[in-house]
C-alpha atoms as a PDB file:
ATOM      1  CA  UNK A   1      -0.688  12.573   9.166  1.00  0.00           C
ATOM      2  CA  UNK A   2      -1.324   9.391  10.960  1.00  0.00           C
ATOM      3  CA  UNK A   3       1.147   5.894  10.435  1.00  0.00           C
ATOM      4  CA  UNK A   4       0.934   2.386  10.379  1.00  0.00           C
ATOM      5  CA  UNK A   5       3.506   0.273  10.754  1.00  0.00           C
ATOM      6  CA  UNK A   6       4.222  -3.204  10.184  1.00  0.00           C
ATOM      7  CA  UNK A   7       0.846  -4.060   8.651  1.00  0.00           C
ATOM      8  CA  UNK A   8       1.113  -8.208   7.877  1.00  0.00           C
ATOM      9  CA  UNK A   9      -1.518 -10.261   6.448  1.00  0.00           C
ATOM     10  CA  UNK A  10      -4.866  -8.706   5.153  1.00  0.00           C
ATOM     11  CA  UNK A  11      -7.097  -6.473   6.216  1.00  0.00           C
ATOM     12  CA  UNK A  12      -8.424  -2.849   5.952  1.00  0.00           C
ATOM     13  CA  UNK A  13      -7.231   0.369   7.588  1.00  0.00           C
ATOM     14  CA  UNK A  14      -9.694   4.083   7.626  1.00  0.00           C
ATOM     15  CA  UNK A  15      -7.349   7.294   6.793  1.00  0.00           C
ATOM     16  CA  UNK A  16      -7.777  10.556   7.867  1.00  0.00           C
ATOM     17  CA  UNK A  17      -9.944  12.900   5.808  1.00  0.00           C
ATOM     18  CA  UNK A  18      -7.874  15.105   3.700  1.00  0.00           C
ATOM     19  CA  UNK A  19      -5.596  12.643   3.429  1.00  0.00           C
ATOM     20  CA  UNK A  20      -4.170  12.808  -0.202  1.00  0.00           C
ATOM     21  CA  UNK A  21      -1.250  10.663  -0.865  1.00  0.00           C
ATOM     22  CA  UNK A  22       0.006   7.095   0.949  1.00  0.00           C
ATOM     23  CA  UNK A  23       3.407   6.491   1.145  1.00  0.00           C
ATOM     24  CA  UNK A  24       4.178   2.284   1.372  1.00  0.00           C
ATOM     25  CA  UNK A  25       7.242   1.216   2.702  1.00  0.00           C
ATOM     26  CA  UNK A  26       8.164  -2.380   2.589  1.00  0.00           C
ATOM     27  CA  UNK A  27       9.253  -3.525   5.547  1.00  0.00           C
ATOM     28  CA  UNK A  28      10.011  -6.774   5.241  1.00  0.00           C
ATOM     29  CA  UNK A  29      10.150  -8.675   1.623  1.00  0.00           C
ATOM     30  CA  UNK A  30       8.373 -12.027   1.570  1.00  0.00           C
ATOM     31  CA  UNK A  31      10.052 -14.990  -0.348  1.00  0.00           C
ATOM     32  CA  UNK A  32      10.042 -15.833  -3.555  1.00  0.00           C
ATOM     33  CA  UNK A  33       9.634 -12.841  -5.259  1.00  0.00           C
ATOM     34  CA  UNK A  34      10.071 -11.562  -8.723  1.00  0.00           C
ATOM     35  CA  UNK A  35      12.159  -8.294  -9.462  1.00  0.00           C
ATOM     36  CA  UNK A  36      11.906  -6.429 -12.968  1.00  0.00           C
ATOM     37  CA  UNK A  37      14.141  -4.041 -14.772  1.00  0.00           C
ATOM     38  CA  UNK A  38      12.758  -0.902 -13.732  1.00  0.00           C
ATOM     39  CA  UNK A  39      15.356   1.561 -11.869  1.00  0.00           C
ATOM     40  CA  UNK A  40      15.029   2.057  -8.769  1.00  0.00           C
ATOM     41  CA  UNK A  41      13.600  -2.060  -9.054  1.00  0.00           C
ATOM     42  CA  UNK A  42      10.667  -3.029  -9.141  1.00  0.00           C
ATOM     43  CA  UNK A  43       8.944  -6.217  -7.442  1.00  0.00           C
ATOM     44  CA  UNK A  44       6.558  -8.659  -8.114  1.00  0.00           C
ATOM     45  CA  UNK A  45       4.023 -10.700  -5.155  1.00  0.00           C
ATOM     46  CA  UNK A  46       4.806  -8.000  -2.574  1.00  0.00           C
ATOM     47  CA  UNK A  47       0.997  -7.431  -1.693  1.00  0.00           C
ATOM     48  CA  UNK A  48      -1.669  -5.263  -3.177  1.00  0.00           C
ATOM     49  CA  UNK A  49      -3.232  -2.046  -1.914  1.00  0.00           C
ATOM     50  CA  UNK A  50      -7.049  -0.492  -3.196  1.00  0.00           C
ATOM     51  CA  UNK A  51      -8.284   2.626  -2.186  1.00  0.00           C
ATOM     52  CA  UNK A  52     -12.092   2.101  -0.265  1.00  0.00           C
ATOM     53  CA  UNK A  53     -14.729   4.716  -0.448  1.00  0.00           C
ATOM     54  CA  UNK A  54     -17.828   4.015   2.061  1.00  0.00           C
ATOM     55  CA  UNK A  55     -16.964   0.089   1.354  1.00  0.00           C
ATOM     56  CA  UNK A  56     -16.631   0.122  -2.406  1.00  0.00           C
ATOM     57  CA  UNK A  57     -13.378  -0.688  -4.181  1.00  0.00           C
ATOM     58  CA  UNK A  58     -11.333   0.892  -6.295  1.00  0.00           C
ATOM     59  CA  UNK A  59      -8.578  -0.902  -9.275  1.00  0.00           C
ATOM     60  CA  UNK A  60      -6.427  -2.790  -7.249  1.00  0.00           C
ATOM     61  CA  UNK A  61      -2.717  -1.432  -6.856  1.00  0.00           C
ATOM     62  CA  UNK A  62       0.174  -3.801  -6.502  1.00  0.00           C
ATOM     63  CA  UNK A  63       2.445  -3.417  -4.323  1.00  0.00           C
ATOM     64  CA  UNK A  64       6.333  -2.795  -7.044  1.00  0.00           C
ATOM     65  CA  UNK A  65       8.407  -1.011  -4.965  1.00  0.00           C
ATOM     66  CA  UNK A  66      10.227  -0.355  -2.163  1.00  0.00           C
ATOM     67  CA  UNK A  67       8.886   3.042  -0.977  1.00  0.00           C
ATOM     68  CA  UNK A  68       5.802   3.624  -3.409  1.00  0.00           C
ATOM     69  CA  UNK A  69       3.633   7.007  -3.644  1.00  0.00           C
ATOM     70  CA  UNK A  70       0.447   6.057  -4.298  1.00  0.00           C
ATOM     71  CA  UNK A  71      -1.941   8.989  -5.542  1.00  0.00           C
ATOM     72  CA  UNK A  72      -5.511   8.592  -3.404  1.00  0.00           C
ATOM     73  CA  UNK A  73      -8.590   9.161  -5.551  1.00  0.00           C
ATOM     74  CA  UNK A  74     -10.689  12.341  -4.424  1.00  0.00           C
ATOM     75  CA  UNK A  75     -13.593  10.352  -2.617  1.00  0.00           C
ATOM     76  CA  UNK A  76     -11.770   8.081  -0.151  1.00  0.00           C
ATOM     77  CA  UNK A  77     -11.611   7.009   3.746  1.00  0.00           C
ATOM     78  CA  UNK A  78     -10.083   3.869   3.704  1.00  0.00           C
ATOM     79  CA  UNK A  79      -7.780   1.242   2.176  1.00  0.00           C
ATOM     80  CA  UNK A  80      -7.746  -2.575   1.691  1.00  0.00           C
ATOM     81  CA  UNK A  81      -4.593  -4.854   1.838  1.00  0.00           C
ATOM     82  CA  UNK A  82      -3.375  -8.513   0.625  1.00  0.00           C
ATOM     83  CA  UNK A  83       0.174  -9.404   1.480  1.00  0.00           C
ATOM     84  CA  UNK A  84       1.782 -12.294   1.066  1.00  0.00           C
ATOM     85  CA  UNK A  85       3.079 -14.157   3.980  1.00  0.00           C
ATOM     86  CA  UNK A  86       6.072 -12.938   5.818  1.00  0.00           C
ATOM     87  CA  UNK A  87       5.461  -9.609   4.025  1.00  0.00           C
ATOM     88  CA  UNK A  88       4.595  -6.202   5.899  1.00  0.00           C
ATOM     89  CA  UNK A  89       4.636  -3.025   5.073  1.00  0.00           C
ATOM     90  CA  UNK A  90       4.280   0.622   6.848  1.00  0.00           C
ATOM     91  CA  UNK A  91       1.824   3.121   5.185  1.00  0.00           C
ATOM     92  CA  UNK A  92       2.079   6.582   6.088  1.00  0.00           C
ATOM     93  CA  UNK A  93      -0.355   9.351   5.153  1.00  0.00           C
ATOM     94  CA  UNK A  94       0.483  12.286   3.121  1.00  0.00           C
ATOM     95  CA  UNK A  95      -1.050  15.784   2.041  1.00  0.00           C
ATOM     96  CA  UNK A  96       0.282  17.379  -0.537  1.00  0.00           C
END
């Protein structure tokens, strides 16, 4: 289970094979976002996540909450990220 903190900017990070789950925790919130009504809250302009497989893309993922789970499709070894500035996040790696 491998981590990686503070990840600003954009960019693209390989996981660990296996690897089934990604925990995101937001680190730091950017300004000028949007919250909803969902309990716990959720956010809007955080950054957005996709899950890479040899290069190609999946659906893009936003980025809605504080400490998001995000389910990793069977064929992966990677993931792509947008924040927005001042944002960063910490993904962690997860088998469950």
């Amino acid at each position: 289970m491998a981590v990686y903190p503070n990840l600003v900017g954009a960019g693209t990070q390989a996981i660990t094979p296996g690897t089934t789950h990604l925990f995101v925790d937001v680190t730091l919130f950017p300004a000028g976002i949007s919250t909803g009504r969902g309990i716990p809250t959720n956010y809007f302009h955080i950054g957005l996540i996709r899950c890479l497989f040899h290069g190609a893309a999946y659906p893009v993922i936003p980025i809605d909450a504080a400490n998001q789970l995000i389910a990793l499709p069977q064929a992966n070894d990677a993931f792509g990220y947008s924040l927005e500035p001042t944002a960063a996040i910490t993904v962690t790696e997860y088998v469950f």
